[in-house]
C-alpha atoms as a PDB file:
ATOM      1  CA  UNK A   1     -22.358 -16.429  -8.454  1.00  0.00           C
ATOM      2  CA  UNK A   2     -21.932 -20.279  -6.955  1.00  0.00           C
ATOM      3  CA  UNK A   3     -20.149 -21.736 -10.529  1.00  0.00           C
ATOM      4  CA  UNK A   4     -20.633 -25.153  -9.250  1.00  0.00           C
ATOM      5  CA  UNK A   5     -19.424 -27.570  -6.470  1.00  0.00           C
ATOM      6  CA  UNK A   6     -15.781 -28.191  -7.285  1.00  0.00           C
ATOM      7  CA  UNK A   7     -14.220 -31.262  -5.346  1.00  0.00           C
ATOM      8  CA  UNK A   8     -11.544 -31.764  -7.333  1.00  0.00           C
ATOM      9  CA  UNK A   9      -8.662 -29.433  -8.438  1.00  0.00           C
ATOM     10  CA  UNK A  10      -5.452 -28.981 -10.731  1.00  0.00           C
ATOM     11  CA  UNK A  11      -2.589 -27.033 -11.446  1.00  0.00           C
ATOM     12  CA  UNK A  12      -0.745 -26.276 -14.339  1.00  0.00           C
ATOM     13  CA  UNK A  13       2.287 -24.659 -12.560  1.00  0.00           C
ATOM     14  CA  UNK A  14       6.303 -24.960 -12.786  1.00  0.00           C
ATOM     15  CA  UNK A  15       6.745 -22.363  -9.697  1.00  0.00           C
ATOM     16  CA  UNK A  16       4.862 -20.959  -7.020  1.00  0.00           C
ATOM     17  CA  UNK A  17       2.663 -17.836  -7.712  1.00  0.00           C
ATOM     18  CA  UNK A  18       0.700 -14.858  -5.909  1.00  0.00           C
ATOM     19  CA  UNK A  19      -1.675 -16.105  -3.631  1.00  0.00           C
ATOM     20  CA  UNK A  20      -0.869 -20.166  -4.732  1.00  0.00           C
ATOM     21  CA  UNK A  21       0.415 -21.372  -1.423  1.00  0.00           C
ATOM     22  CA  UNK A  22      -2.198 -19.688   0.326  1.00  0.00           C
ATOM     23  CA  UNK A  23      -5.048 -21.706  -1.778  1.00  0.00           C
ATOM     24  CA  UNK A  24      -3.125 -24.967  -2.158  1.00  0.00           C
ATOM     25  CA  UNK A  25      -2.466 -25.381   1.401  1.00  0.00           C
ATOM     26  CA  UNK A  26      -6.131 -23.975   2.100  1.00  0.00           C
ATOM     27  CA  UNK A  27      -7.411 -26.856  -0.049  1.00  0.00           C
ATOM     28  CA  UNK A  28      -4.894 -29.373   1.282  1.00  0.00           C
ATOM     29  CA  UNK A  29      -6.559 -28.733   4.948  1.00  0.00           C
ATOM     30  CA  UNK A  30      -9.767 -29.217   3.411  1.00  0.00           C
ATOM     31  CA  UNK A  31      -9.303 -32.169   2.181  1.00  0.00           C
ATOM     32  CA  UNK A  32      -9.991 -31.242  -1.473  1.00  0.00           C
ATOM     33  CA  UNK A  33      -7.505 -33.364  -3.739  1.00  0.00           C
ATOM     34  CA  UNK A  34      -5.466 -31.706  -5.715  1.00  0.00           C
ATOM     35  CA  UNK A  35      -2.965 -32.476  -8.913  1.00  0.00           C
ATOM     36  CA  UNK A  36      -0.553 -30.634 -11.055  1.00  0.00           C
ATOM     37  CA  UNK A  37      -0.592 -31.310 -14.390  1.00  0.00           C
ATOM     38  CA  UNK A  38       2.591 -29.319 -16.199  1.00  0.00           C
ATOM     39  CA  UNK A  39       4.225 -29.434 -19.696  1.00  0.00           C
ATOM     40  CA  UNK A  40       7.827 -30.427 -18.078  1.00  0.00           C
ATOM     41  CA  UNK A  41       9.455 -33.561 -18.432  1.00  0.00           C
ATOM     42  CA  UNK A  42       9.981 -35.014 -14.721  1.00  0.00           C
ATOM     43  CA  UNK A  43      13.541 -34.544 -14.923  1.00  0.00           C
ATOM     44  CA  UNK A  44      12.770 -30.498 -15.597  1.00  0.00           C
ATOM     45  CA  UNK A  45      10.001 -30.309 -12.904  1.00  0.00           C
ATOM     46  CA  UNK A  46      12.557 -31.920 -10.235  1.00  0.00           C
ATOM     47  CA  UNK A  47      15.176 -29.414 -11.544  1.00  0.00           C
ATOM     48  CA  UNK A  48      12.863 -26.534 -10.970  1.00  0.00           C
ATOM     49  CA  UNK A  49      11.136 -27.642  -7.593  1.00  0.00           C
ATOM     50  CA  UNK A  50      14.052 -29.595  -6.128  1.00  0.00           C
ATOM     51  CA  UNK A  51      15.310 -26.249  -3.545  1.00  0.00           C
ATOM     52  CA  UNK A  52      12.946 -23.979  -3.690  1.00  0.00           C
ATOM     53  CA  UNK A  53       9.621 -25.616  -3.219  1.00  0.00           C
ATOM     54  CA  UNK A  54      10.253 -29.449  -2.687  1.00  0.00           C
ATOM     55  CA  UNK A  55       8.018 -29.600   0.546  1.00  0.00           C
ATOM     56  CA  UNK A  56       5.259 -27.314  -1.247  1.00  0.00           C
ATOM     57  CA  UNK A  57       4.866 -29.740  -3.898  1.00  0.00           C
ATOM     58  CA  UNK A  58       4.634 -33.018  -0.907  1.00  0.00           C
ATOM     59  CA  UNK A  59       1.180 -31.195  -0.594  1.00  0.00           C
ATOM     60  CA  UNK A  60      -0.519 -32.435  -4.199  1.00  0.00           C
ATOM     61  CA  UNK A  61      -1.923 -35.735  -4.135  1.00  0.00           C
ATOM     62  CA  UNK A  62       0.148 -36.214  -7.775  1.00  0.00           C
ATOM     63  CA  UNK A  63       1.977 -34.261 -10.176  1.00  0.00           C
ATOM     64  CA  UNK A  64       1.742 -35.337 -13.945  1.00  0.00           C
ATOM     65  CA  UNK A  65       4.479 -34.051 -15.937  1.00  0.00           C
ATOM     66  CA  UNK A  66       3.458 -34.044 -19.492  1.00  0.00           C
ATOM     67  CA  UNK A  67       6.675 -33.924 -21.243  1.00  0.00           C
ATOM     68  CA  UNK A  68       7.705 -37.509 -19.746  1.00  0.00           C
ATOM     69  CA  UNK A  69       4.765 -39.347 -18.862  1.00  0.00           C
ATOM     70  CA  UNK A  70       3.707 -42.127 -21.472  1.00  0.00           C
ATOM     71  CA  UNK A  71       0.501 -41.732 -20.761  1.00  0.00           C
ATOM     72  CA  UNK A  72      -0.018 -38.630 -22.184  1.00  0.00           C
ATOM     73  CA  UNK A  73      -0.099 -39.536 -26.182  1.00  0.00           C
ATOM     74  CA  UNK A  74      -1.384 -36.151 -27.157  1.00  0.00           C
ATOM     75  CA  UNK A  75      -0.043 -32.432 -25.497  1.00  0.00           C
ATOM     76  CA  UNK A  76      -2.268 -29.448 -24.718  1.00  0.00           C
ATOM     77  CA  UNK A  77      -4.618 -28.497 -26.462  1.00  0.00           C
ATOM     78  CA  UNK A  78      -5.456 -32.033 -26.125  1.00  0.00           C
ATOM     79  CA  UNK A  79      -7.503 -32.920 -23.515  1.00  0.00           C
ATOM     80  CA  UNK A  80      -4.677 -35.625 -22.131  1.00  0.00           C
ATOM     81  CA  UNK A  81      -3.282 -33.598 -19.685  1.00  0.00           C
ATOM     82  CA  UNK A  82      -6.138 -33.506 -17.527  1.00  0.00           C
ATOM     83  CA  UNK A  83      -7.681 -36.405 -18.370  1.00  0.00           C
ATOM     84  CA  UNK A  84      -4.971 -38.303 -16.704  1.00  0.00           C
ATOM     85  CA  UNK A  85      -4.170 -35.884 -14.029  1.00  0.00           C
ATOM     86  CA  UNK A  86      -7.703 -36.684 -13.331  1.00  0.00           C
ATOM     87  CA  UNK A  87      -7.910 -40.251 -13.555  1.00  0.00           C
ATOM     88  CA  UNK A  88      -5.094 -40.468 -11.214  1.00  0.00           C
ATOM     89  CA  UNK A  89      -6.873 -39.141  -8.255  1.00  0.00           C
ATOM     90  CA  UNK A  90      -8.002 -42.112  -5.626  1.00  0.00           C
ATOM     91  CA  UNK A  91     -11.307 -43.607  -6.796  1.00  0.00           C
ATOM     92  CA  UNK A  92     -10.270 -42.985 -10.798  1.00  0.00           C
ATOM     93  CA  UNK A  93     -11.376 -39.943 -12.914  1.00  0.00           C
ATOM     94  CA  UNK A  94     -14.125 -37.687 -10.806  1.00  0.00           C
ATOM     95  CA  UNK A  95     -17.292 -35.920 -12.809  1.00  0.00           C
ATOM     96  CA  UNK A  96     -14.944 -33.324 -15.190  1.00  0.00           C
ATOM     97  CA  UNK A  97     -17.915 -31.010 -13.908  1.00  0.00           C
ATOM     98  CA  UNK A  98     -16.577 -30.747 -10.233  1.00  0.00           C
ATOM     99  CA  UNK A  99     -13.132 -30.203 -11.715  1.00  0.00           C
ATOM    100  CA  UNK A 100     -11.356 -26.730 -11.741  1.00  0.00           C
ATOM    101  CA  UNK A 101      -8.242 -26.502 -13.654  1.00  0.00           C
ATOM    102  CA  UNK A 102      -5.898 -23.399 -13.213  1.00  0.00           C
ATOM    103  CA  UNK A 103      -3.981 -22.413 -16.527  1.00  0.00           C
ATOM    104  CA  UNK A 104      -1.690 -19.949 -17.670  1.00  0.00           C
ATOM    105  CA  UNK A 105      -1.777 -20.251 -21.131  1.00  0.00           C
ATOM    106  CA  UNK A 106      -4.331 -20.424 -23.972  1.00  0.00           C
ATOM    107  CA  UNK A 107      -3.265 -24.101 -24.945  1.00  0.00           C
ATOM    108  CA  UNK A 108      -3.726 -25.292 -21.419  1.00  0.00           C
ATOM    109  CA  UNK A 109      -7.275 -23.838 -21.232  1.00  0.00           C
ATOM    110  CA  UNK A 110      -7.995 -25.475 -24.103  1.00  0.00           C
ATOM    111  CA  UNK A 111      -6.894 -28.909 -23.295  1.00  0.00           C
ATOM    112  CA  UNK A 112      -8.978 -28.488 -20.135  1.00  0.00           C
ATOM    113  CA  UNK A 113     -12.112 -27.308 -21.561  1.00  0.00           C
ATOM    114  CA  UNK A 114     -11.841 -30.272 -24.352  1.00  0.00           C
ATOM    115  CA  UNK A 115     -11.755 -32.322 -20.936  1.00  0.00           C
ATOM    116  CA  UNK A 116     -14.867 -30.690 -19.766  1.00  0.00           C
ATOM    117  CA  UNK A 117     -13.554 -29.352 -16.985  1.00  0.00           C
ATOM    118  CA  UNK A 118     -14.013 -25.543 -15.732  1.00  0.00           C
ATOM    119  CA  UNK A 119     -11.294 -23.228 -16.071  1.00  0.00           C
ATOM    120  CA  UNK A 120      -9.619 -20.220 -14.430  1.00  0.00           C
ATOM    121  CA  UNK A 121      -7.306 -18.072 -17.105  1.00  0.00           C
ATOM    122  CA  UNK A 122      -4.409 -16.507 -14.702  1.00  0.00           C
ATOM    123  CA  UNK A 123      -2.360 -15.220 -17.629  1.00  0.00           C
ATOM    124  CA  UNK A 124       0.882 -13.497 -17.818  1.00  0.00           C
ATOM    125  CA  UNK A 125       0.271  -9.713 -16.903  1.00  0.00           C
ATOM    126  CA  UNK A 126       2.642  -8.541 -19.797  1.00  0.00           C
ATOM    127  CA  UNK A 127       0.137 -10.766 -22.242  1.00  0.00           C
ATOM    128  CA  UNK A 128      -2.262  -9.057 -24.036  1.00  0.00           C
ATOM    129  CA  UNK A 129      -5.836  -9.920 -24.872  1.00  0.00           C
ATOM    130  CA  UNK A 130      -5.193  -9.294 -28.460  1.00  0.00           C
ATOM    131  CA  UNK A 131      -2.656 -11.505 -28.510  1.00  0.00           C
ATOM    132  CA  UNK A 132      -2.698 -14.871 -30.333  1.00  0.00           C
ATOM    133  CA  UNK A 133      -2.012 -16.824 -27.065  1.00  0.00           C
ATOM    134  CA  UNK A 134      -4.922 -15.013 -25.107  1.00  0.00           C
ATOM    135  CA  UNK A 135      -6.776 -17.919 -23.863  1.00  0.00           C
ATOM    136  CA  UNK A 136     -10.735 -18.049 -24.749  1.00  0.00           C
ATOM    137  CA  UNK A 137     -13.477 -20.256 -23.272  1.00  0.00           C
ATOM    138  CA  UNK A 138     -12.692 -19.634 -19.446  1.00  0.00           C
ATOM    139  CA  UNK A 139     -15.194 -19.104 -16.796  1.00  0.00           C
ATOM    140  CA  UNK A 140     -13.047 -16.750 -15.078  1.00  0.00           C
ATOM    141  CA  UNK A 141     -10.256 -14.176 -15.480  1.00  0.00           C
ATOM    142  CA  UNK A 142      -8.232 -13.211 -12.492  1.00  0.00           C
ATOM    143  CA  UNK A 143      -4.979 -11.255 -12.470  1.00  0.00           C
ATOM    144  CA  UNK A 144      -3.402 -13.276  -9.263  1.00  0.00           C
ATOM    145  CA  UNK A 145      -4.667 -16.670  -6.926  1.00  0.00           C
ATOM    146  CA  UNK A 146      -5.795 -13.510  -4.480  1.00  0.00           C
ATOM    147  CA  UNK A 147      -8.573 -12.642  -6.675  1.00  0.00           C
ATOM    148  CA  UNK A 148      -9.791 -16.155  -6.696  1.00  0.00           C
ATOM    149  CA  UNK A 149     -12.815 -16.768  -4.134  1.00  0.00           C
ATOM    150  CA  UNK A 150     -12.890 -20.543  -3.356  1.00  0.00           C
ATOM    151  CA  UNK A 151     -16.780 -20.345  -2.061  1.00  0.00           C
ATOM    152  CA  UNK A 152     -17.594 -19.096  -5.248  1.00  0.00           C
ATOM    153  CA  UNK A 153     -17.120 -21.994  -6.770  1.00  0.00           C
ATOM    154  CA  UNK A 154     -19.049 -24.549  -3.803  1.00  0.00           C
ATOM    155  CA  UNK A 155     -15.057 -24.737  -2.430  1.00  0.00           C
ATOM    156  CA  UNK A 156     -14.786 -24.237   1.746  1.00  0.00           C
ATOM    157  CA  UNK A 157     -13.956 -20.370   2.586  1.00  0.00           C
ATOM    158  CA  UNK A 158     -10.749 -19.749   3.571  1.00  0.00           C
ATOM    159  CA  UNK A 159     -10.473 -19.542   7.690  1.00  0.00           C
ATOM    160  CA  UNK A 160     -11.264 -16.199   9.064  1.00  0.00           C
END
Protein backbone atom coordinates (compact mmCIF):
# COMPACT_ATOMS: atom_id res chain seq x y z
CA UNK A 1 0.00 0.00 0.00
CA UNK A 2 3.53 2.18 -0.22
CA UNK A 3 1.67 5.45 -2.20
CA UNK A 4 5.02 6.76 -2.95
CA UNK A 5 8.16 8.27 -1.25
CA UNK A 6 6.98 11.59 0.14
CA UNK A 7 9.91 14.01 1.21
CA UNK A 8 8.16 16.89 1.25
CA UNK A 9 4.96 17.95 3.14
CA UNK A 10 2.19 20.74 3.67
CA UNK A 11 -0.49 21.91 5.67
CA UNK A 12 -3.46 23.69 5.07
CA UNK A 13 -4.32 24.42 8.77
CA UNK A 14 -5.46 27.64 10.92
CA UNK A 15 -5.37 25.47 14.35
CA UNK A 16 -4.03 22.43 15.63
CA UNK A 17 -6.00 19.13 15.05
CA UNK A 18 -6.30 15.34 16.29
CA UNK A 19 -3.23 13.65 15.95
CA UNK A 20 -1.37 17.02 14.07
CA UNK A 21 1.25 17.70 16.66
CA UNK A 22 2.00 14.23 16.96
CA UNK A 23 2.88 13.97 12.99
CA UNK A 24 4.32 17.47 12.60
CA UNK A 25 6.74 17.13 15.30
CA UNK A 26 7.31 13.36 14.13
CA UNK A 27 8.29 14.80 10.73
CA UNK A 28 10.16 17.77 12.18
CA UNK A 29 12.61 15.05 13.97
CA UNK A 30 12.90 13.43 10.78
CA UNK A 31 14.00 15.92 9.04
CA UNK A 32 11.17 15.96 6.46
CA UNK A 33 10.42 19.75 5.55
CA UNK A 34 7.37 20.86 6.06
CA UNK A 35 5.06 24.14 5.05
CA UNK A 36 1.66 25.46 5.75
CA UNK A 37 -0.04 26.84 3.15
CA UNK A 38 -3.55 28.54 4.60
CA UNK A 39 -6.25 30.88 3.11
CA UNK A 40 -5.58 33.65 6.02
CA UNK A 41 -4.12 36.85 5.52
CA UNK A 42 -0.83 36.99 7.83
CA UNK A 43 -2.35 39.40 10.03
CA UNK A 44 -5.38 36.60 10.69
CA UNK A 45 -2.92 33.63 10.96
CA UNK A 46 -0.82 35.68 13.72
CA UNK A 47 -4.19 36.51 15.38
CA UNK A 48 -5.13 32.89 15.52
CA UNK A 49 -1.63 31.26 16.38
CA UNK A 50 -0.19 34.15 18.38
CA UNK A 51 -1.20 32.29 22.25
CA UNK A 52 -2.16 29.22 21.62
CA UNK A 53 0.27 27.60 19.30
CA UNK A 54 3.10 30.22 18.54
CA UNK A 55 5.98 27.68 19.37
CA UNK A 56 4.05 24.81 17.36
CA UNK A 57 4.11 26.77 14.33
CA UNK A 58 8.42 27.67 14.97
CA UNK A 59 8.38 23.93 13.82
CA UNK A 60 7.39 24.50 9.81
CA UNK A 61 10.15 25.43 7.71
CA UNK A 62 7.48 28.35 6.24
CA UNK A 63 4.00 29.25 6.45
CA UNK A 64 2.35 30.86 3.27
CA UNK A 65 -0.66 32.71 4.05
CA UNK A 66 -2.69 33.02 0.97
CA UNK A 67 -4.88 35.86 1.75
CA UNK A 68 -1.71 38.32 1.99
CA UNK A 69 1.02 36.99 0.11
CA UNK A 70 1.56 38.66 -3.44
CA UNK A 71 2.71 35.84 -4.72
CA UNK A 72 -0.23 34.02 -4.80
CA UNK A 73 -2.19 35.71 -7.98
CA UNK A 74 -4.80 33.02 -8.09
CA UNK A 75 -6.69 31.27 -4.67
CA UNK A 76 -7.59 27.60 -4.29
CA UNK A 77 -8.69 25.81 -6.54
CA UNK A 78 -5.77 27.22 -8.21
CA UNK A 79 -2.83 25.45 -7.98
CA UNK A 80 -0.89 28.75 -6.39
CA UNK A 81 -1.11 27.83 -3.05
CA UNK A 82 1.09 25.01 -3.24
CA UNK A 83 3.01 25.86 -5.90
CA UNK A 84 4.61 28.51 -3.86
CA UNK A 85 4.44 26.84 -0.57
CA UNK A 86 6.51 24.50 -2.53
CA UNK A 87 8.90 26.56 -4.22
CA UNK A 88 9.75 28.06 -0.98
CA UNK A 89 11.29 25.06 0.52
CA UNK A 90 15.41 25.22 0.49
CA UNK A 91 16.67 24.02 -2.90
CA UNK A 92 13.31 25.62 -4.81
CA UNK A 93 10.14 23.61 -5.74
CA UNK A 94 10.77 19.59 -5.05
CA UNK A 95 9.18 16.79 -7.65
CA UNK A 96 5.12 17.68 -6.86
CA UNK A 97 5.23 13.70 -6.85
CA UNK A 98 7.06 13.43 -3.39
CA UNK A 99 4.68 16.09 -2.13
CA UNK A 100 1.72 15.33 0.30
CA UNK A 101 -0.62 18.07 0.94
CA UNK A 102 -3.18 17.80 3.88
CA UNK A 103 -6.61 19.63 3.13
CA UNK A 104 -9.75 20.18 4.69
CA UNK A 105 -11.78 21.35 2.12
CA UNK A 106 -12.76 20.42 -1.46
CA UNK A 107 -11.16 23.71 -2.94
CA UNK A 108 -7.89 23.02 -1.24
CA UNK A 109 -7.72 19.47 -2.68
CA UNK A 110 -8.24 20.78 -5.75
CA UNK A 111 -5.66 23.42 -5.88
CA UNK A 112 -3.26 20.67 -4.78
CA UNK A 113 -4.08 18.08 -7.20
CA UNK A 114 -3.93 20.90 -10.14
CA UNK A 115 -0.29 21.17 -8.53
CA UNK A 116 0.27 17.53 -8.95
CA UNK A 117 0.77 16.86 -5.70
CA UNK A 118 -0.92 13.85 -3.61
CA UNK A 119 -3.56 14.57 -1.29
CA UNK A 120 -5.08 13.51 2.05
CA UNK A 121 -9.01 14.73 2.43
CA UNK A 122 -9.39 15.21 6.47
CA UNK A 123 -12.81 16.83 6.18
CA UNK A 124 -15.10 18.25 8.68
CA UNK A 125 -16.94 15.25 10.44
CA UNK A 126 -20.36 17.17 10.33
CA UNK A 127 -19.67 17.39 6.24
CA UNK A 128 -21.31 15.13 4.23
CA UNK A 129 -20.19 13.25 1.15
CA UNK A 130 -23.17 14.44 -0.70
CA UNK A 131 -22.42 17.66 -0.08
CA UNK A 132 -21.27 20.20 -2.69
CA UNK A 133 -17.98 20.90 -0.78
CA UNK A 134 -17.08 17.07 -0.47
CA UNK A 135 -13.70 17.07 -1.87
CA UNK A 136 -13.01 14.48 -4.92
CA UNK A 137 -9.69 13.34 -6.43
CA UNK A 138 -7.85 12.39 -3.05
CA UNK A 139 -5.74 9.42 -2.52
CA UNK A 140 -6.89 9.08 0.90
CA UNK A 141 -9.77 9.71 3.32
CA UNK A 142 -9.09 9.73 6.99
CA UNK A 143 -11.40 10.95 9.74
CA UNK A 144 -8.37 12.37 12.12
CA UNK A 145 -4.11 12.77 11.64
CA UNK A 146 -4.36 9.30 13.90
CA UNK A 147 -5.58 7.38 11.04
CA UNK A 148 -2.79 8.60 8.91
CA UNK A 149 0.22 5.96 8.62
CA UNK A 150 3.37 7.94 7.62
CA UNK A 151 5.24 4.55 6.25
CA UNK A 152 2.53 4.16 4.04
CA UNK A 153 3.41 6.71 2.13
CA UNK A 154 7.70 5.93 2.02
CA UNK A 155 7.54 8.58 5.30
CA UNK A 156 9.84 7.22 8.56
CA UNK A 157 7.46 5.26 11.17
CA UNK A 158 6.72 6.96 14.03
CA UNK A 159 9.19 5.80 17.13
CA UNK A 160 8.00 2.79 18.93
Amino acid sequence: MKRGEITHVIFDMDGVLIGVDKLVRHLHRCNIPIAVSTGSTQDMFNLKTQTNHKEFFKLFHHIVCCGSDPEIKHGKPAPDAYTVAANRFDGGSPNPQNIIVFEDAANGIQSALAAGMNTVFMPDKNLEKNSPFWAEGYQLLIETMEDFVPEEWGLPPYDI
